[in-house]
Protein backbone atom coordinates (compact mmCIF):
# COMPACT_ATOMS: atom_id res chain seq x y z
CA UNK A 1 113.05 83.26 105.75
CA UNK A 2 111.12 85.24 107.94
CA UNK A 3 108.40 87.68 106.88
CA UNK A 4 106.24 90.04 108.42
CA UNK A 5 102.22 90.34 107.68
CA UNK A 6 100.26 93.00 108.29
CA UNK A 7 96.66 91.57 108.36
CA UNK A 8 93.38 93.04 108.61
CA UNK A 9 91.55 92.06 111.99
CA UNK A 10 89.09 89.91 110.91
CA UNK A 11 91.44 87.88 108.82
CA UNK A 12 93.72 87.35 111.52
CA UNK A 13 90.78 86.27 114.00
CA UNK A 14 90.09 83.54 110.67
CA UNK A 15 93.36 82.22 110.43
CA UNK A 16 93.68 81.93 113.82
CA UNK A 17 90.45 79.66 114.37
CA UNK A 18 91.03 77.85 111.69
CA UNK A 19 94.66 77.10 113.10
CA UNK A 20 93.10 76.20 116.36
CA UNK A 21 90.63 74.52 114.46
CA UNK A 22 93.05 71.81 113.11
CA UNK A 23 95.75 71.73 116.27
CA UNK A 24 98.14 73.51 114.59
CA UNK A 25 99.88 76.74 115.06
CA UNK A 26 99.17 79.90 113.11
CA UNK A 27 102.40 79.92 111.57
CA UNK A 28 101.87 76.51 110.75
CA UNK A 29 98.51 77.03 109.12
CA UNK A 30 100.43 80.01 107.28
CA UNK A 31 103.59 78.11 105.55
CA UNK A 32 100.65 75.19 104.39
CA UNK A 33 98.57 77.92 102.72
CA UNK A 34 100.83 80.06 101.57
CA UNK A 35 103.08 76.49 99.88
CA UNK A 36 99.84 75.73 97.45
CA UNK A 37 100.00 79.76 96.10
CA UNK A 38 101.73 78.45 92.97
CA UNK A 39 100.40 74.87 93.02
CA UNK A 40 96.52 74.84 91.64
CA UNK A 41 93.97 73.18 94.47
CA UNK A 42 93.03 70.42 95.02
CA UNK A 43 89.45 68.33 95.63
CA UNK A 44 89.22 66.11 98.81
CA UNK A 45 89.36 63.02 95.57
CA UNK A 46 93.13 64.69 94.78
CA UNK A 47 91.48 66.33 91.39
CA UNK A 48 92.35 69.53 90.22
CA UNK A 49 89.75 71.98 91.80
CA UNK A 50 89.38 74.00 88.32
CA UNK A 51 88.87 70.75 86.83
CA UNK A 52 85.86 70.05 89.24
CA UNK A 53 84.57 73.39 89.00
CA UNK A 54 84.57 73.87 85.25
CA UNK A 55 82.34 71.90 83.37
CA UNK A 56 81.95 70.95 79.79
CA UNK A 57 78.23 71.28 78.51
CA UNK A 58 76.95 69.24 75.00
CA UNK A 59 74.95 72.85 74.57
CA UNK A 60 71.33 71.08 75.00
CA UNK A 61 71.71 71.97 78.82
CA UNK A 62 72.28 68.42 79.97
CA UNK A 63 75.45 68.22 82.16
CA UNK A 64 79.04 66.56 81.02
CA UNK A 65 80.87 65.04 83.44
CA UNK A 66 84.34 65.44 82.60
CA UNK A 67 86.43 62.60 85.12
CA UNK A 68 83.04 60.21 83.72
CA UNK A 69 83.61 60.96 80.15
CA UNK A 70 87.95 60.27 80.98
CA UNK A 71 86.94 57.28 83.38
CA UNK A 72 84.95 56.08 80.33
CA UNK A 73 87.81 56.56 77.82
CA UNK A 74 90.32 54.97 80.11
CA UNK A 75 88.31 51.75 80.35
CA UNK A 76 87.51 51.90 76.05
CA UNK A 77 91.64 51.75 75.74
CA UNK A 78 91.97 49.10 78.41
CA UNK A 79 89.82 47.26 76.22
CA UNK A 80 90.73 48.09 72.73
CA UNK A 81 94.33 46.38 73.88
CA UNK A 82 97.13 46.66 71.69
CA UNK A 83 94.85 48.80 68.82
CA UNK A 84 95.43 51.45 71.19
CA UNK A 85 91.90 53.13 70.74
C-alpha cells in the first residue's frame, strides 16, 4: 500500500534524524512506527510501557512496585507447589 503524508516541517526534519540516526531509511523508520499504532509500547525490559508508567500506591505515599509485588507472587506459588497459592 502506498500512502502519502503531508507533514509539518519540523516533524519531517525529526523523523528524518532519527532515521539517519539508526541507519535506516525514512520510510523504514515510518512502517516500524507506524506497525506499534495498535500494539501498546514497550520498555527496553519488554514490559508494557503503561504498566511501567502507572503505579499502584498503598495511599500512605510510599511507592508500590507493581513487576516486585508480581515477581514476589510468582516466587510464593513456585513455592507453595501443588497447593497452588
Amino acid at each position: 500500500m502506498t500512502v502519502t503524508l503531508t507533514l509539518p516541517d519540523d516533524v519531517a526534519r525529526r523523523l528524518e534524524s532519527a532515521a539517519a540516526a539508526r541507519g535506516v531509511s525514512v520510510e523504514q523508520l515510518a512502517v516500524e512506527v507506524l506497525s506499534g499504532v495498535d500494539s501498546p509500547p514497550v520498555t527496553a525490559e519488554g514490559r508494557s510501557a503503561l504498566e511501567a508508567f502507572v503505579g499502584c500506591g498503598a495511599g500512605d505515599g510510599s511507592s508500590f512496585d507493581i513487576h516486585e509485588a508480581r515477581h514476589l507472587l510468582a516466587e510464593r506459588r513456585l513455592a507453595g507447589g501443588a497447593r497452588g497459592l
